[in-house]
Protein backbone atom coordinates (compact mmCIF):
# COMPACT_ATOMS: atom_id res chain seq x y z
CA UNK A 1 79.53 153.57 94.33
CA UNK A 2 76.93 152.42 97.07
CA UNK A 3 77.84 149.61 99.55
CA UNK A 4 75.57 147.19 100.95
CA UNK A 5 75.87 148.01 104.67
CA UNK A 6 74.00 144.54 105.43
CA UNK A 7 76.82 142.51 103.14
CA UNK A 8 80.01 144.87 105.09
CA UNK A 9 78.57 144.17 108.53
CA UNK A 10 77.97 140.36 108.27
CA UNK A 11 81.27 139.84 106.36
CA UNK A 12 82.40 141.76 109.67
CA UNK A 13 80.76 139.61 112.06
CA UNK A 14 81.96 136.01 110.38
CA UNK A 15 85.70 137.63 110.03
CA UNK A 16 85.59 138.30 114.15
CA UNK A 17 84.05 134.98 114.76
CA UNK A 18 86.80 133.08 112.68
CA UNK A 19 89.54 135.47 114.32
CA UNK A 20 88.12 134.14 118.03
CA UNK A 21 87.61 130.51 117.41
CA UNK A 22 91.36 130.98 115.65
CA UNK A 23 92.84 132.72 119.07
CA UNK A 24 90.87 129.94 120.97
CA UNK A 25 92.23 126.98 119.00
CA UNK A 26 95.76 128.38 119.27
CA UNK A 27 95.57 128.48 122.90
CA UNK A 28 93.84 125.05 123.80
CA UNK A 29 96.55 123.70 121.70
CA UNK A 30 99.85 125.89 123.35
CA UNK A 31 98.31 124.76 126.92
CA UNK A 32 97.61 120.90 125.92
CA UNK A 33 101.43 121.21 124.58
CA UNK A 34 102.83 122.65 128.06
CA UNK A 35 100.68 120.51 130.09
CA UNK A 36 102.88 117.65 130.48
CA UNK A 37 106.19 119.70 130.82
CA UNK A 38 104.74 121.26 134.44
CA UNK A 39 105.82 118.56 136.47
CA UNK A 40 109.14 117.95 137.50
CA UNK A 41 110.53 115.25 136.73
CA UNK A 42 113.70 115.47 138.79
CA UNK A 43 113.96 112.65 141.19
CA UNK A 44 114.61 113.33 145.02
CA UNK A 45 117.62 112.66 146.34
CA UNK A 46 118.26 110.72 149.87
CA UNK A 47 120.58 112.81 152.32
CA UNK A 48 122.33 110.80 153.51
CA UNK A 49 122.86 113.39 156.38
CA UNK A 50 120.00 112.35 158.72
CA UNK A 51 120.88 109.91 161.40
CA UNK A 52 118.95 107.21 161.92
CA UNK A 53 116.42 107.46 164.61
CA UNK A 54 116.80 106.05 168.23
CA UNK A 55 113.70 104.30 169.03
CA UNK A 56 113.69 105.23 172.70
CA UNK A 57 114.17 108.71 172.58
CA UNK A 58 111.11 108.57 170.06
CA UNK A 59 109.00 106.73 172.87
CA UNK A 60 110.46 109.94 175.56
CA UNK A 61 109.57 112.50 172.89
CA UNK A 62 105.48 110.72 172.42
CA UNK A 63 105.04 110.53 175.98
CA UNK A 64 108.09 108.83 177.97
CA UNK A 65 108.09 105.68 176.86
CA UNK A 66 106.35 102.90 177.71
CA UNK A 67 106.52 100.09 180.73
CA UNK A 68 106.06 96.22 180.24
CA UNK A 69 104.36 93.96 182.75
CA UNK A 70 104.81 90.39 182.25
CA UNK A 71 103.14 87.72 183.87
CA UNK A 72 105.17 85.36 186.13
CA UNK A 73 104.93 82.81 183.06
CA UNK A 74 106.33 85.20 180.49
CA UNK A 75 109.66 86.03 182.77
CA UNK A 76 112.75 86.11 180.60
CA UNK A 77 111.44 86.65 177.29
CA UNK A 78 111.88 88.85 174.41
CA UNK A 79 111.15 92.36 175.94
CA UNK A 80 108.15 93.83 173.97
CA UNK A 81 107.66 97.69 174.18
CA UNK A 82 104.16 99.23 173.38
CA UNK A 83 104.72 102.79 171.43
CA UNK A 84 100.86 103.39 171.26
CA UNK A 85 97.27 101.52 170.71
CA UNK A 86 94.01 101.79 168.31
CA UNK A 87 91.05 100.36 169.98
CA UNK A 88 88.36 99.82 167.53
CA UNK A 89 85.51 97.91 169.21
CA UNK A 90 86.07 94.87 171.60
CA UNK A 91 87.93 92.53 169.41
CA UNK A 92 89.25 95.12 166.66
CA UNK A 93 92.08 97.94 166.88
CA UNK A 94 96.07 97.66 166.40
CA UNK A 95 98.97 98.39 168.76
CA UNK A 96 102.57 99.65 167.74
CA UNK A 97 105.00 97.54 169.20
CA UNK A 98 108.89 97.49 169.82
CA UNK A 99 110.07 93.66 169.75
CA UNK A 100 113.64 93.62 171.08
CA UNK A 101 114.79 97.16 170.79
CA UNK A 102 113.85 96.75 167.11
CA UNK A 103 111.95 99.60 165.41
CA UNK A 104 108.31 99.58 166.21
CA UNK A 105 105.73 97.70 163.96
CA UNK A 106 102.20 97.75 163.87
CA UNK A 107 100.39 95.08 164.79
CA UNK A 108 96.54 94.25 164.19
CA UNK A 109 94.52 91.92 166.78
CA UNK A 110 95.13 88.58 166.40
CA UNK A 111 98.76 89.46 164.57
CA UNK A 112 101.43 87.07 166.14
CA UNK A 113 104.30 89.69 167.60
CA UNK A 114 107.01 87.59 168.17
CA UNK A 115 107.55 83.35 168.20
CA UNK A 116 105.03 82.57 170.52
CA UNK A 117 102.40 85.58 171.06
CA UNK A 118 99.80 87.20 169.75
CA UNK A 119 98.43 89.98 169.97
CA UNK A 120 95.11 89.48 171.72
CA UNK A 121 93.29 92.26 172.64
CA UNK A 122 94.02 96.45 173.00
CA UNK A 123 91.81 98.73 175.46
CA UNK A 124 92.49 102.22 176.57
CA UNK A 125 96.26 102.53 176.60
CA UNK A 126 96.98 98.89 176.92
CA UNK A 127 97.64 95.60 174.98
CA UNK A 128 97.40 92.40 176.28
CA UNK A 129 99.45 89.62 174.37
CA UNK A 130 98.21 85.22 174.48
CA UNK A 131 99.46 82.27 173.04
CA UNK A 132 96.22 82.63 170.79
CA UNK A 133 93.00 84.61 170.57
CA UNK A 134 91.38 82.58 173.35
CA UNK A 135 94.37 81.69 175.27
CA UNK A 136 95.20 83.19 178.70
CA UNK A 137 96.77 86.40 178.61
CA UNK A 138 100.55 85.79 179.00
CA UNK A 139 101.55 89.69 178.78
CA UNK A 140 100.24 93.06 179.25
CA UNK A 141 101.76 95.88 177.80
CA UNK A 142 100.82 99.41 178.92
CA UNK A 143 101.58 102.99 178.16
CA UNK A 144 102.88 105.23 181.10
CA UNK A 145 99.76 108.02 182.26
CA UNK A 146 99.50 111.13 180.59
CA UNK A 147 101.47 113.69 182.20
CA UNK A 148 98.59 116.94 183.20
């Protein structure tokens, strides 16, 4: 009997294509399965082992904490603490700011710190706190020098 060698090879070809698209299929469909099972859905656990953290020995560790100088008007109020400054432009920028041994917060321009003051303007490595925007400066807050 004679073969048609044209007929044997093309059935050839279509049975290899149908075997690849088959092994393809299979594994679009085992990795679309497994996708969602790779993350973890475990939640974390708080350890309760870590003591809390003592704001000043934060300040000594980020440069040795900081000094306040308040204006003879501002005697005997809350004592602020300035942690560190973001100047952005003349009236932009942010300062991080202790208010009564309380942890530090970050405070934009114009923010109100505590009762009374806001914060009015930062520069350099200082922040200067006002009754308002305009106001006199009643405080100035500054960092300590960088140690060389």
């Amino acid at each position: 009997m004679q073969k048609n060698a044209i007929h044997t090879g093309s059935v050839r070809a279509v049975t290899f294509a149908m075997a690849v698209l088959a092994a393809l299929s299979a594994t679009y469909w085992v990795l679309k399965s497994t996708q969602g099972h790779s993350v973890s859905i475990a939640t974390p656990v708080a350890s309760s082992a870590l003591a809390p953290l003592d704001p000043k020995a934060v300040a000594r560790a980020l440069g040795g904490g900081s000094t306040a100088v308040p204006s003879p008007a501002a005697a005997g109020r809350i004592p602020l603490v300035l942690l560190g400054v973001i100047a952005e432009g003349k009236r932009g920028g942010a300062a991080l700011i202790s208010v009564d041994g309380k942890p530090a917060k970050p405070y934009l321009v114009g923010a109100q710190v505590d009762g009374h003051l806001v914060l009015q303007s930062v520069a350099g490595r200082r922040a200067t706190l006002a009754t308002g925007l305009d106001g006199p400066v009643q405080m100035t807050l500054e960092l300590p020098p960088l140690s060389k």
